[in-house]
Structures are given as structure tokens and as C-alpha cells.
N, C-alpha and C. Protein backbone atom coordinates (compact mmCIF):
# COMPACT_ATOMS: atom_id res chain seq x y z
N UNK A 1 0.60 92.91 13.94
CA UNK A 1 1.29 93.90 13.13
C UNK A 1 0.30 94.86 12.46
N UNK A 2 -0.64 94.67 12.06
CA UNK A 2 -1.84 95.23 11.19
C UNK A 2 -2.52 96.06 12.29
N UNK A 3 -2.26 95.61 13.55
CA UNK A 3 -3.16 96.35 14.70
C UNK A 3 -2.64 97.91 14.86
N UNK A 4 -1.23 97.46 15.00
CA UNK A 4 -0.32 98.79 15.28
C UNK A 4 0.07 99.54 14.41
N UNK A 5 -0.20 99.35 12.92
CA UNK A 5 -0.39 99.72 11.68
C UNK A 5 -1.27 100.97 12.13
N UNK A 6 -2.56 99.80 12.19
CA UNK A 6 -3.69 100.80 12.30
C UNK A 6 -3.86 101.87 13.16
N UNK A 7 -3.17 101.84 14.25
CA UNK A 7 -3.05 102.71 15.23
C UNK A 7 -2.09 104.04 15.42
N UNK A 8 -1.00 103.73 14.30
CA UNK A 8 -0.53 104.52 13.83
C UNK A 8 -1.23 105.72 12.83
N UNK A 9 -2.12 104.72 11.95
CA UNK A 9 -2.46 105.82 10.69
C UNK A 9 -3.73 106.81 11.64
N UNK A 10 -4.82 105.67 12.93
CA UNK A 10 -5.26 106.37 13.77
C UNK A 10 -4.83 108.07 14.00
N UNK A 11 -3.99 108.14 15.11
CA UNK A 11 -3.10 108.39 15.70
C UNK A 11 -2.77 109.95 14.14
N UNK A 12 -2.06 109.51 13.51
CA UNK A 12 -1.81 110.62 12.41
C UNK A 12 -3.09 111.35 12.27
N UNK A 13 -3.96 110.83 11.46
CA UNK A 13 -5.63 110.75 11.03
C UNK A 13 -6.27 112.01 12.04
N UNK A 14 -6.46 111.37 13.48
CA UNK A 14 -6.71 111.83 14.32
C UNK A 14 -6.35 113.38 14.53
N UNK A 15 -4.90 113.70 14.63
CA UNK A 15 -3.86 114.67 15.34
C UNK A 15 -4.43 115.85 13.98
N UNK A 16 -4.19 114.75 12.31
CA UNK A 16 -4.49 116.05 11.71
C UNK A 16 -6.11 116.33 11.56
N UNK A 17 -7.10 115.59 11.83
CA UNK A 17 -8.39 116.01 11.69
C UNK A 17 -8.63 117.15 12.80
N UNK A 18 -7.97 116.86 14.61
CA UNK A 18 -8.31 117.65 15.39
C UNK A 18 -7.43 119.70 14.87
N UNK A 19 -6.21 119.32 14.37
CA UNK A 19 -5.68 120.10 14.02
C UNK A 19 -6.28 121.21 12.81
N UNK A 20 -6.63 120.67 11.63
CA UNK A 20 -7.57 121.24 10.51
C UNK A 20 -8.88 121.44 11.50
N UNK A 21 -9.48 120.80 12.17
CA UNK A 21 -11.25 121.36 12.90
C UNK A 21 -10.54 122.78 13.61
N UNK A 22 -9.55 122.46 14.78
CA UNK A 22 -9.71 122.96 15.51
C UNK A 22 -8.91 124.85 15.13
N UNK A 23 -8.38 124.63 14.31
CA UNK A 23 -7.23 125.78 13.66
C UNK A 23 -8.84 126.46 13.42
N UNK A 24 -9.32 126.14 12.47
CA UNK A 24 -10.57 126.82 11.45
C UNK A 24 -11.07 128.06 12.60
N UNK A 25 -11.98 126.68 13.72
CA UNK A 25 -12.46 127.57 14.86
C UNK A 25 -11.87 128.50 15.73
N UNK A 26 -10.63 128.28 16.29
CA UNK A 26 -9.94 129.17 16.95
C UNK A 26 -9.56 130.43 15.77
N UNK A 27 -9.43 130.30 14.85
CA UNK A 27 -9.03 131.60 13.84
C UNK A 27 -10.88 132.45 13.98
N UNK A 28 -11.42 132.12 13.63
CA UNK A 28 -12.76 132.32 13.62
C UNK A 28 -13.32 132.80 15.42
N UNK A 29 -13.12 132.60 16.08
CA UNK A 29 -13.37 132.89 17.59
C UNK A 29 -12.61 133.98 17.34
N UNK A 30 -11.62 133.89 17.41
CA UNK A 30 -10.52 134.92 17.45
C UNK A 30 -10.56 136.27 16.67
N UNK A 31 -10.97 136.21 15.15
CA UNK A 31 -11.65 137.91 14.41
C UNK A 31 -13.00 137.76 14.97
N UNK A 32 -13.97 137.06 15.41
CA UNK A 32 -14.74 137.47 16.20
C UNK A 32 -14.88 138.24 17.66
N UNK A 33 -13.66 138.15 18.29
CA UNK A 33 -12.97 138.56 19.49
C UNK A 33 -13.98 137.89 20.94
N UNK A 34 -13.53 136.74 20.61
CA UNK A 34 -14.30 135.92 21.53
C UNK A 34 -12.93 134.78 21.17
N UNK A 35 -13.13 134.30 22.83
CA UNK A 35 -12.27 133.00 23.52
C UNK A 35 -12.58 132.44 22.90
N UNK A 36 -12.31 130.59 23.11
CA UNK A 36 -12.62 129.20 23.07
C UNK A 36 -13.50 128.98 23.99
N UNK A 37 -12.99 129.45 25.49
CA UNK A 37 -14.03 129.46 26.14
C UNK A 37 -15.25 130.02 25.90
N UNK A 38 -15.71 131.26 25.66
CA UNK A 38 -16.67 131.87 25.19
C UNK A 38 -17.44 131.18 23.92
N UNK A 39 -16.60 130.23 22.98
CA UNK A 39 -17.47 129.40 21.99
C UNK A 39 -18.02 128.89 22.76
N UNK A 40 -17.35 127.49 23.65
CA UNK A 40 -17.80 127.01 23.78
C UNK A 40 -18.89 127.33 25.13
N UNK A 41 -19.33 127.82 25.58
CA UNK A 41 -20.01 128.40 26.21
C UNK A 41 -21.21 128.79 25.74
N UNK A 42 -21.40 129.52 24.30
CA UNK A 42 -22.19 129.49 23.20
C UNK A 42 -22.97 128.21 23.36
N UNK A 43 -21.81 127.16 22.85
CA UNK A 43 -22.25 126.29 22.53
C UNK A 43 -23.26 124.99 23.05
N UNK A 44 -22.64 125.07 24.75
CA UNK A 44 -23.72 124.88 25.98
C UNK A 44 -24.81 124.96 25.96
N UNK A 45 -25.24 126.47 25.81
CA UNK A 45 -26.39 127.01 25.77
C UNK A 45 -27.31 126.50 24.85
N UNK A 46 -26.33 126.72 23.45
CA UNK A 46 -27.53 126.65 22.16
C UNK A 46 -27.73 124.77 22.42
N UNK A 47 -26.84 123.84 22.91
CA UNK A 47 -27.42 122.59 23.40
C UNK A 47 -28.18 121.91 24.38
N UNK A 48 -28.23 123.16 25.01
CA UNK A 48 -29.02 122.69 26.58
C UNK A 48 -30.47 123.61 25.85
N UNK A 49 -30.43 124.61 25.01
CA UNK A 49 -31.97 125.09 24.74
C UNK A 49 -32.51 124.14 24.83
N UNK A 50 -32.44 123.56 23.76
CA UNK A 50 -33.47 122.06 22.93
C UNK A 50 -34.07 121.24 24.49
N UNK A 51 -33.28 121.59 25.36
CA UNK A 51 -34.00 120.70 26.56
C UNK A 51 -33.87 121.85 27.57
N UNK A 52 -34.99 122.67 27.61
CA UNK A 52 -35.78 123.64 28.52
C UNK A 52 -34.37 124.55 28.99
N UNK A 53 -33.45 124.89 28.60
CA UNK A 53 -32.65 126.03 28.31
C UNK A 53 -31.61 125.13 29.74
N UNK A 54 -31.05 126.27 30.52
CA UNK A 54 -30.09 125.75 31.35
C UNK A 54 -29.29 127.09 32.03
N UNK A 55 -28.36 126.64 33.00
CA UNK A 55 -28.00 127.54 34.04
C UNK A 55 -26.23 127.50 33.94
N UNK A 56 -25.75 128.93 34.71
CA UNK A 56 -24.46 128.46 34.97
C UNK A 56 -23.84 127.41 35.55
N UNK A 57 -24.64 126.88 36.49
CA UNK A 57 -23.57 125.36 37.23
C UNK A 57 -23.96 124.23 35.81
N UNK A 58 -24.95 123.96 34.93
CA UNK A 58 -24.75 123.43 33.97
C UNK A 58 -23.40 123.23 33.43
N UNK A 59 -23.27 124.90 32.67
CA UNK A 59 -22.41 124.89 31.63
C UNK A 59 -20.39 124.50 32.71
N UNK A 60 -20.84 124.95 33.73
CA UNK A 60 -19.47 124.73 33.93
C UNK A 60 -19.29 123.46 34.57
N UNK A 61 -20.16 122.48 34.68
CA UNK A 61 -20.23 121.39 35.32
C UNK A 61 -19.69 120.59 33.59
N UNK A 62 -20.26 121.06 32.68
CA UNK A 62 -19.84 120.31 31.34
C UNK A 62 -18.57 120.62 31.42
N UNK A 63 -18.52 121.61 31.43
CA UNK A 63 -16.51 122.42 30.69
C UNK A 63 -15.43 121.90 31.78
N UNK A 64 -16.09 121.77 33.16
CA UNK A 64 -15.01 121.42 34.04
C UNK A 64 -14.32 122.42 34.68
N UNK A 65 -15.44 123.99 34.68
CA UNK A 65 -14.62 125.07 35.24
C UNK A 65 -15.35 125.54 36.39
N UNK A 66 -15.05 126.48 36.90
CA UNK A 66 -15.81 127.09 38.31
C UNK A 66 -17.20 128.21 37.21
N UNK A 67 -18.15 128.34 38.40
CA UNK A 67 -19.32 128.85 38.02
C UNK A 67 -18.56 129.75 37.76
N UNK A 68 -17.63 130.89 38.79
CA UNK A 68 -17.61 132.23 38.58
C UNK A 68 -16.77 132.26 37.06
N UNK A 69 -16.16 131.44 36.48
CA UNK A 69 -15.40 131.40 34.97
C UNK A 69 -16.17 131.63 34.16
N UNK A 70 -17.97 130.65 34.37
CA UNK A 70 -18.44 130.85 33.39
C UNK A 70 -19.30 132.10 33.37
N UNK A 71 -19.92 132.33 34.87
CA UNK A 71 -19.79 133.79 35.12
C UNK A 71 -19.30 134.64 34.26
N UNK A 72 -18.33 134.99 34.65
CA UNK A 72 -17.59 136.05 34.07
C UNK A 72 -17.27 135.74 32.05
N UNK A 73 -17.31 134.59 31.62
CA UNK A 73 -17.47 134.60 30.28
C UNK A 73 -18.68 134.81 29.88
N UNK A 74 -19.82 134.27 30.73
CA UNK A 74 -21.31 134.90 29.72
C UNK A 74 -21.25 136.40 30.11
N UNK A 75 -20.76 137.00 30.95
CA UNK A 75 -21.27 138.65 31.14
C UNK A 75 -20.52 139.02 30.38
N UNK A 76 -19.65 138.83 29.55
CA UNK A 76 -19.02 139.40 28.21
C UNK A 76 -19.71 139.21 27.50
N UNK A 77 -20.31 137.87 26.95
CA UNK A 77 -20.97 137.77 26.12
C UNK A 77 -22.76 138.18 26.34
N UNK A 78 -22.96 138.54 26.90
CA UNK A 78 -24.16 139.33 27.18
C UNK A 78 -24.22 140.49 27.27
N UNK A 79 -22.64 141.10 26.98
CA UNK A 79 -22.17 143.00 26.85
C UNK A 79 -21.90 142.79 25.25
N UNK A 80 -21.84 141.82 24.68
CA UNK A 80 -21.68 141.60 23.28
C UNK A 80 -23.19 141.16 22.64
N UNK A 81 -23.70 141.13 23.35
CA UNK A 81 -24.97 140.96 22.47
C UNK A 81 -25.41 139.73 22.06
N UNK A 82 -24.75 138.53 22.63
CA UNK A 82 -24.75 137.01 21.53
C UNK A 82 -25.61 135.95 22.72
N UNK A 83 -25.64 136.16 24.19
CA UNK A 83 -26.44 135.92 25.05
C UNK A 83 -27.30 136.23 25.39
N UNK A 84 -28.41 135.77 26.15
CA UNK A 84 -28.91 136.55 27.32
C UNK A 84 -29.43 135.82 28.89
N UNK A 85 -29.33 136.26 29.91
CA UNK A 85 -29.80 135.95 30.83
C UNK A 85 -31.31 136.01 31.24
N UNK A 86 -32.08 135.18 31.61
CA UNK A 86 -33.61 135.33 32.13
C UNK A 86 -34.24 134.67 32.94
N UNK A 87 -35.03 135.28 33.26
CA UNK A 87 -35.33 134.70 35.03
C UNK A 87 -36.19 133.81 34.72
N UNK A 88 -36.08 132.97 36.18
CA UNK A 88 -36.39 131.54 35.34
C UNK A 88 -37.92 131.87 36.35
N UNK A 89 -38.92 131.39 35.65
CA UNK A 89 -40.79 131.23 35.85
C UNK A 89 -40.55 130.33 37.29
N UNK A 90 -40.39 129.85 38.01
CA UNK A 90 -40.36 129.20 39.42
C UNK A 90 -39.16 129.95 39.88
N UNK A 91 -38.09 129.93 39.95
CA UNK A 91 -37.43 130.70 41.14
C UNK A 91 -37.04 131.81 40.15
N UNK A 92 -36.99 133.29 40.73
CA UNK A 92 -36.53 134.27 40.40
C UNK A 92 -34.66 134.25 40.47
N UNK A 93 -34.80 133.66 41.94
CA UNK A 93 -33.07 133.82 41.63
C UNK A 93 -32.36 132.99 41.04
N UNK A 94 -32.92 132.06 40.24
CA UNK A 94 -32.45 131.46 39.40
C UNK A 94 -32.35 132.17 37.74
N UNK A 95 -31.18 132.03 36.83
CA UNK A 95 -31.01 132.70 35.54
C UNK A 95 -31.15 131.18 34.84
N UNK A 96 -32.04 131.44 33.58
CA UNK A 96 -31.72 130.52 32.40
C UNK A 96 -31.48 131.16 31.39
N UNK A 97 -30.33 130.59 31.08
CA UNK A 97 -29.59 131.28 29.40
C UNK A 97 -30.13 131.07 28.43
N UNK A 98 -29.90 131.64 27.44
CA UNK A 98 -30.15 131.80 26.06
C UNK A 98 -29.35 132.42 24.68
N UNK A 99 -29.53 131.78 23.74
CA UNK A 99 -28.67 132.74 22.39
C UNK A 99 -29.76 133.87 22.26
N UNK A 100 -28.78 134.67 21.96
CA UNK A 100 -29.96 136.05 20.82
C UNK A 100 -29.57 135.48 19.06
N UNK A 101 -30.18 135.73 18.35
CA UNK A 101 -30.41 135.68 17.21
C UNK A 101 -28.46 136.13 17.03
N UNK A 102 -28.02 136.67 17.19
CA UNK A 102 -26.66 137.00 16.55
C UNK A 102 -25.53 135.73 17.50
N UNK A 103 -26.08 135.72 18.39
CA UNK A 103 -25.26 134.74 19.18
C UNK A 103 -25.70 133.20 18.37
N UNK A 104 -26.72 133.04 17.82
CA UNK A 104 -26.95 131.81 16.79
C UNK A 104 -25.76 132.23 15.94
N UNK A 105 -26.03 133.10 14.78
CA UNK A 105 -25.33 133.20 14.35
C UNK A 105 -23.62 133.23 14.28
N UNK A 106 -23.52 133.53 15.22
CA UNK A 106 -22.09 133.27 15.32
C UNK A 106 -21.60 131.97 15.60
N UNK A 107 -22.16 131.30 16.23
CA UNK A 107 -22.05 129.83 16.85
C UNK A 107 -21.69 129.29 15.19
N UNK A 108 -22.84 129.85 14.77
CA UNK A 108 -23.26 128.67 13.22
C UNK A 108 -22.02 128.74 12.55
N UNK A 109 -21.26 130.16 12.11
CA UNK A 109 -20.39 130.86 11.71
C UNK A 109 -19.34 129.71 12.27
N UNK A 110 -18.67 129.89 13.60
CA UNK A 110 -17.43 128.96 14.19
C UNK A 110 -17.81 127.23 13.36
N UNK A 111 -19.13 127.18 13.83
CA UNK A 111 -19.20 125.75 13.38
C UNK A 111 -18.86 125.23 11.80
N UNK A 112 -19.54 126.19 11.04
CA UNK A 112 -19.15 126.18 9.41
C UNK A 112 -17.57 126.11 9.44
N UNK A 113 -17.40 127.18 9.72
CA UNK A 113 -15.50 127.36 10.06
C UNK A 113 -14.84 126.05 10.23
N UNK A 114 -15.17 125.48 11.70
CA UNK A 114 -14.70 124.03 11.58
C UNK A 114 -14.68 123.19 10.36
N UNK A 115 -16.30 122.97 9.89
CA UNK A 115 -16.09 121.62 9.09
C UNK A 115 -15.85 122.41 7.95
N UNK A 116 -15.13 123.56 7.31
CA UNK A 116 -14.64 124.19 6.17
C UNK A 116 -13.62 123.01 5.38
N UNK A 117 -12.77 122.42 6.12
CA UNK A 117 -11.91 120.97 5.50
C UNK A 117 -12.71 120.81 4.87
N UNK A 118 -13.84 119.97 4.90
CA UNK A 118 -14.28 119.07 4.73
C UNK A 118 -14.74 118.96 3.23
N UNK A 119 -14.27 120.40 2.36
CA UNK A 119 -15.06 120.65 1.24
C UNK A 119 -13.47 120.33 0.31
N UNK A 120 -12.60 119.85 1.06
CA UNK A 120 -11.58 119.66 -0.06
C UNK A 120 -11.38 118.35 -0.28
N UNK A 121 -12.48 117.54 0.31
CA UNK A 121 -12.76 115.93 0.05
C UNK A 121 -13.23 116.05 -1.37
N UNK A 122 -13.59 117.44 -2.25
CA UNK A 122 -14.33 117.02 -3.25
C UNK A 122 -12.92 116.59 -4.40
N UNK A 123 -12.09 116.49 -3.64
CA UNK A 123 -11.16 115.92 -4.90
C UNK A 123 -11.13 114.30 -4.64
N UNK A 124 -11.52 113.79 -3.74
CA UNK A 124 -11.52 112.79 -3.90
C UNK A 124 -12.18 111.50 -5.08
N UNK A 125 -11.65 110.73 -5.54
CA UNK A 125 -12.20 110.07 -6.53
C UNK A 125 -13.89 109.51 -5.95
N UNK A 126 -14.93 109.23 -6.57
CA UNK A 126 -15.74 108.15 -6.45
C UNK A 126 -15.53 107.08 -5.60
N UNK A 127 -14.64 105.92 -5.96
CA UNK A 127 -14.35 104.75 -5.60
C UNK A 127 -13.66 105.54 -4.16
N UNK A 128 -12.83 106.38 -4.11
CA UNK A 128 -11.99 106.57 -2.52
C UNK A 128 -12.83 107.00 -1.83
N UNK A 129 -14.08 108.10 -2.60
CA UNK A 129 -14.86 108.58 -1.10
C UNK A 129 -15.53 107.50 -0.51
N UNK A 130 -16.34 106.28 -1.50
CA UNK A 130 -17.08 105.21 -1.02
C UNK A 130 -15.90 104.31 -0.48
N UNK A 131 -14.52 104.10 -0.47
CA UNK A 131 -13.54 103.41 0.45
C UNK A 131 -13.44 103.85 1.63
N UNK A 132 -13.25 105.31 1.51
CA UNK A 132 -13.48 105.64 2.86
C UNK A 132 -14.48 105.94 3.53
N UNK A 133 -16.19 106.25 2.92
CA UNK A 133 -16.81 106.39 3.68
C UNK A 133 -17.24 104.81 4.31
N UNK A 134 -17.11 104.18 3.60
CA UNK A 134 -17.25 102.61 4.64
C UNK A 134 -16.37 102.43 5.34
N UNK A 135 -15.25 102.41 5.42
CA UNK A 135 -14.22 102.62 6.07
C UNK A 135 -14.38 103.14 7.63
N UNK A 136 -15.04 104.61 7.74
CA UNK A 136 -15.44 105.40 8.21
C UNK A 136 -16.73 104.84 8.96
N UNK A 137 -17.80 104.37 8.50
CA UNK A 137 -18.61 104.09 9.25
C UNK A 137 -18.20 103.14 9.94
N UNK A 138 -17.55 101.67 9.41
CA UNK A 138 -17.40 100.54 10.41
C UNK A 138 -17.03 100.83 11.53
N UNK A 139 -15.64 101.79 11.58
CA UNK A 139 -15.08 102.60 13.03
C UNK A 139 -16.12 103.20 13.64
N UNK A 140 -16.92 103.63 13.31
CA UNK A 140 -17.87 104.79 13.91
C UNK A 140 -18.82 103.31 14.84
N UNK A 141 -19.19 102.62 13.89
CA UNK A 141 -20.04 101.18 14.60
C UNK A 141 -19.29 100.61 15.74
N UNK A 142 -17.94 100.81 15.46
CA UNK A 142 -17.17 99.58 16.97
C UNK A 142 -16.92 100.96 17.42
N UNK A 143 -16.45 102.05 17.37
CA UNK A 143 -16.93 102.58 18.57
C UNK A 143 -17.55 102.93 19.61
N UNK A 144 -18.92 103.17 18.66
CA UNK A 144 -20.45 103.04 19.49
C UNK A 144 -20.22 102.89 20.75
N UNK A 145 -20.15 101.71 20.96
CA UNK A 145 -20.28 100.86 22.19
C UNK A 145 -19.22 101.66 23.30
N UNK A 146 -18.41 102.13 22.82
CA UNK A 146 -17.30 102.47 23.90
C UNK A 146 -17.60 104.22 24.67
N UNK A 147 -18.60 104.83 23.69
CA UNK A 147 -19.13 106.57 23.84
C UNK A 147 -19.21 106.68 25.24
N UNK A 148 -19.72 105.23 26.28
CA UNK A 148 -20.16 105.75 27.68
C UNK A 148 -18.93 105.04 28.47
N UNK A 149 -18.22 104.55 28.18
CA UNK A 149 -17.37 103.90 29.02
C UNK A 149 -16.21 104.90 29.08
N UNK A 150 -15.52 104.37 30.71
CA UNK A 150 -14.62 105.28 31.36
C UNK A 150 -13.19 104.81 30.28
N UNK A 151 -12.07 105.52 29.86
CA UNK A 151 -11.07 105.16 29.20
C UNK A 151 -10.65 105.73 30.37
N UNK A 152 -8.92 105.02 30.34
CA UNK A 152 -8.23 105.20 31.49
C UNK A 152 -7.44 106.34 31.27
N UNK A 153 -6.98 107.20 32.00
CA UNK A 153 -6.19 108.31 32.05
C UNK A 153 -5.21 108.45 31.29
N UNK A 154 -4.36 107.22 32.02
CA UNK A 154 -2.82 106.88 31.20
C UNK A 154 -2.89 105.24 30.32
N UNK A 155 -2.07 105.48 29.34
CA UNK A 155 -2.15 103.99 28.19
C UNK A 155 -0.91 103.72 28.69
N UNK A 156 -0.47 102.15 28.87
CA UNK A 156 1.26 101.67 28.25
C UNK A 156 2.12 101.93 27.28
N UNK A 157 1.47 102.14 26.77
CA UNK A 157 2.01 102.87 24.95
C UNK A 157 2.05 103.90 24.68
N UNK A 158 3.09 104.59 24.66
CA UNK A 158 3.08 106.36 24.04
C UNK A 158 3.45 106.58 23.13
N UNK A 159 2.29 107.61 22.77
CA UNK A 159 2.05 108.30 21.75
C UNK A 159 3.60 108.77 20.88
N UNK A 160 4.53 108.89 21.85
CA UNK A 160 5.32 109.04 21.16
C UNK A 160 6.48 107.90 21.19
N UNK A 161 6.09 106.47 21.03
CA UNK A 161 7.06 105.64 20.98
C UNK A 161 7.34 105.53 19.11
């Protein structure tokens, strides 16, 4: 009984954390006049820098889209100023991406945007933030283990029983 408790408040928890992150950023992409796709595309980049930069079949091999998608989203964003393309030192016809200084910036911008919630925890009491931040970590610990494993497509249990 306590299991399915928990899976419920999960389940709520969840729907409204993705809902509050994800509202912030899409409003924010959006007066920026840039996609989701185009964030996240940004966002590729500025993560694949840190490890010797990266290419289009990268980013769309992450996102799950065709090269020419992501194609055609960085050459917007490289007519916007927030990319750039450069030839890579061993093969010429190879491109490795990059942010420009405003394309940081904007990334940083969406990202702030997201965790913007997160500043109305300051009403929380003392005793509730330390309830829930332990709370919070234990889940984070038994998850751990599960970050690389395959979850199955479909569950027995729906979401909306």
C-alpha cells in the first residue's frame, strides 16, 4: 500500500516538476525566437565542447533526428549568431561546432529560466527543506544504479489508472 502511495505522489511530483522546468524554457526559447529544437541543439554543442567539440551526426544521433534536421537547425542558428561551424584540423570536410559568446549566453539564459521554480522553495520552513532534501537524496541514491539500464517501453500499470 505505501508502495503505490509512493508512486502516486511520484507520478504528481514528477508531471509538476517536468511541467514548472519545462513551461520556464519553452517561454524563454520562444521570446528568444528559437525552437526546442534549436535549445537543445545549443545545448549538444556547449556539452560535447568540454570533450574536443563535436559534429552534426553527434548531435542528431543524441536527439534521435536526421542529420539534415540538425542541419538545417544549426544554419539558423549560425544566421543568428549563437553558433558556429569550423573546419576540423585533420579532415577539412569535416565541421566541428561551437557556441559564440552570445550563443553561451543564451543557453545560460534558457537554463536559469528552467530552474527559476526553484527560488520559491525559499518559503519553505528549515525542518521541510532538510525533510525534503534527505528525502531527495535517498531517491537520487536508489536511482543511481538504474541511469544505465534499459526501462521497458510499456509498464502494466497506467498512468492513468
Amino acid at each position: 500500500m505505501i508502495h503505490e502511495e509512493l508512486k502516486d505522489v511520484l507520478r504528481l511530483t514528477t508531471s509538476r516538476l517536468v511541467h514548472l522546468s519545462m513551461r520556464s524554457f519553452w517561454l524563454y526559447a520562444k521570446e528568444h525566437g528559437l525552437s526546442m529544437a534549436q535549445m537543445f541543439t545549443l545545448g549538444q554543442i556547449h556539452a560535447h565542447e568540454q570533450q574536443g567539440g563535436c559534429n552534426i551526426s553527434m548531435i542528431s544521433g543524441h536527439l534521435g533526428v536526421t542529420n539534415a534536421a540538425v542541419s538545417q537547425s544549426l544554419d539558423q542558428l549560425v544566421q543568428q549568431g549563437l553558433a558556429l561551424r569550423i573546419e576540423h584540423p585533420q579532415d577539412r570536410r569535416s565541421k566541428r561546432l561551437s557556441l559564440t559568446p552570445k550563443g553561451r549566453e543564451v543557453l545560460q539564459g534558457g537554463l536559469n529560466a528552467q530552474q527559476a521554480w526553484m527560488d520559491n522553495l525559499q518559503q519553505l520552513t528549515d525542518d521541510e527543506a532538510a525533510q525534503l532534501s534527505a528525502a531527495l537524496r535517498l531517491l537520487a541514491e536508489r536511482l543511481a544504479p538504474l541511469e544505465n539500464t534499459k526501462v521497458p517501453a510499456t509498464s502494466q500499470t497506467s498512468p492513468l489508472n
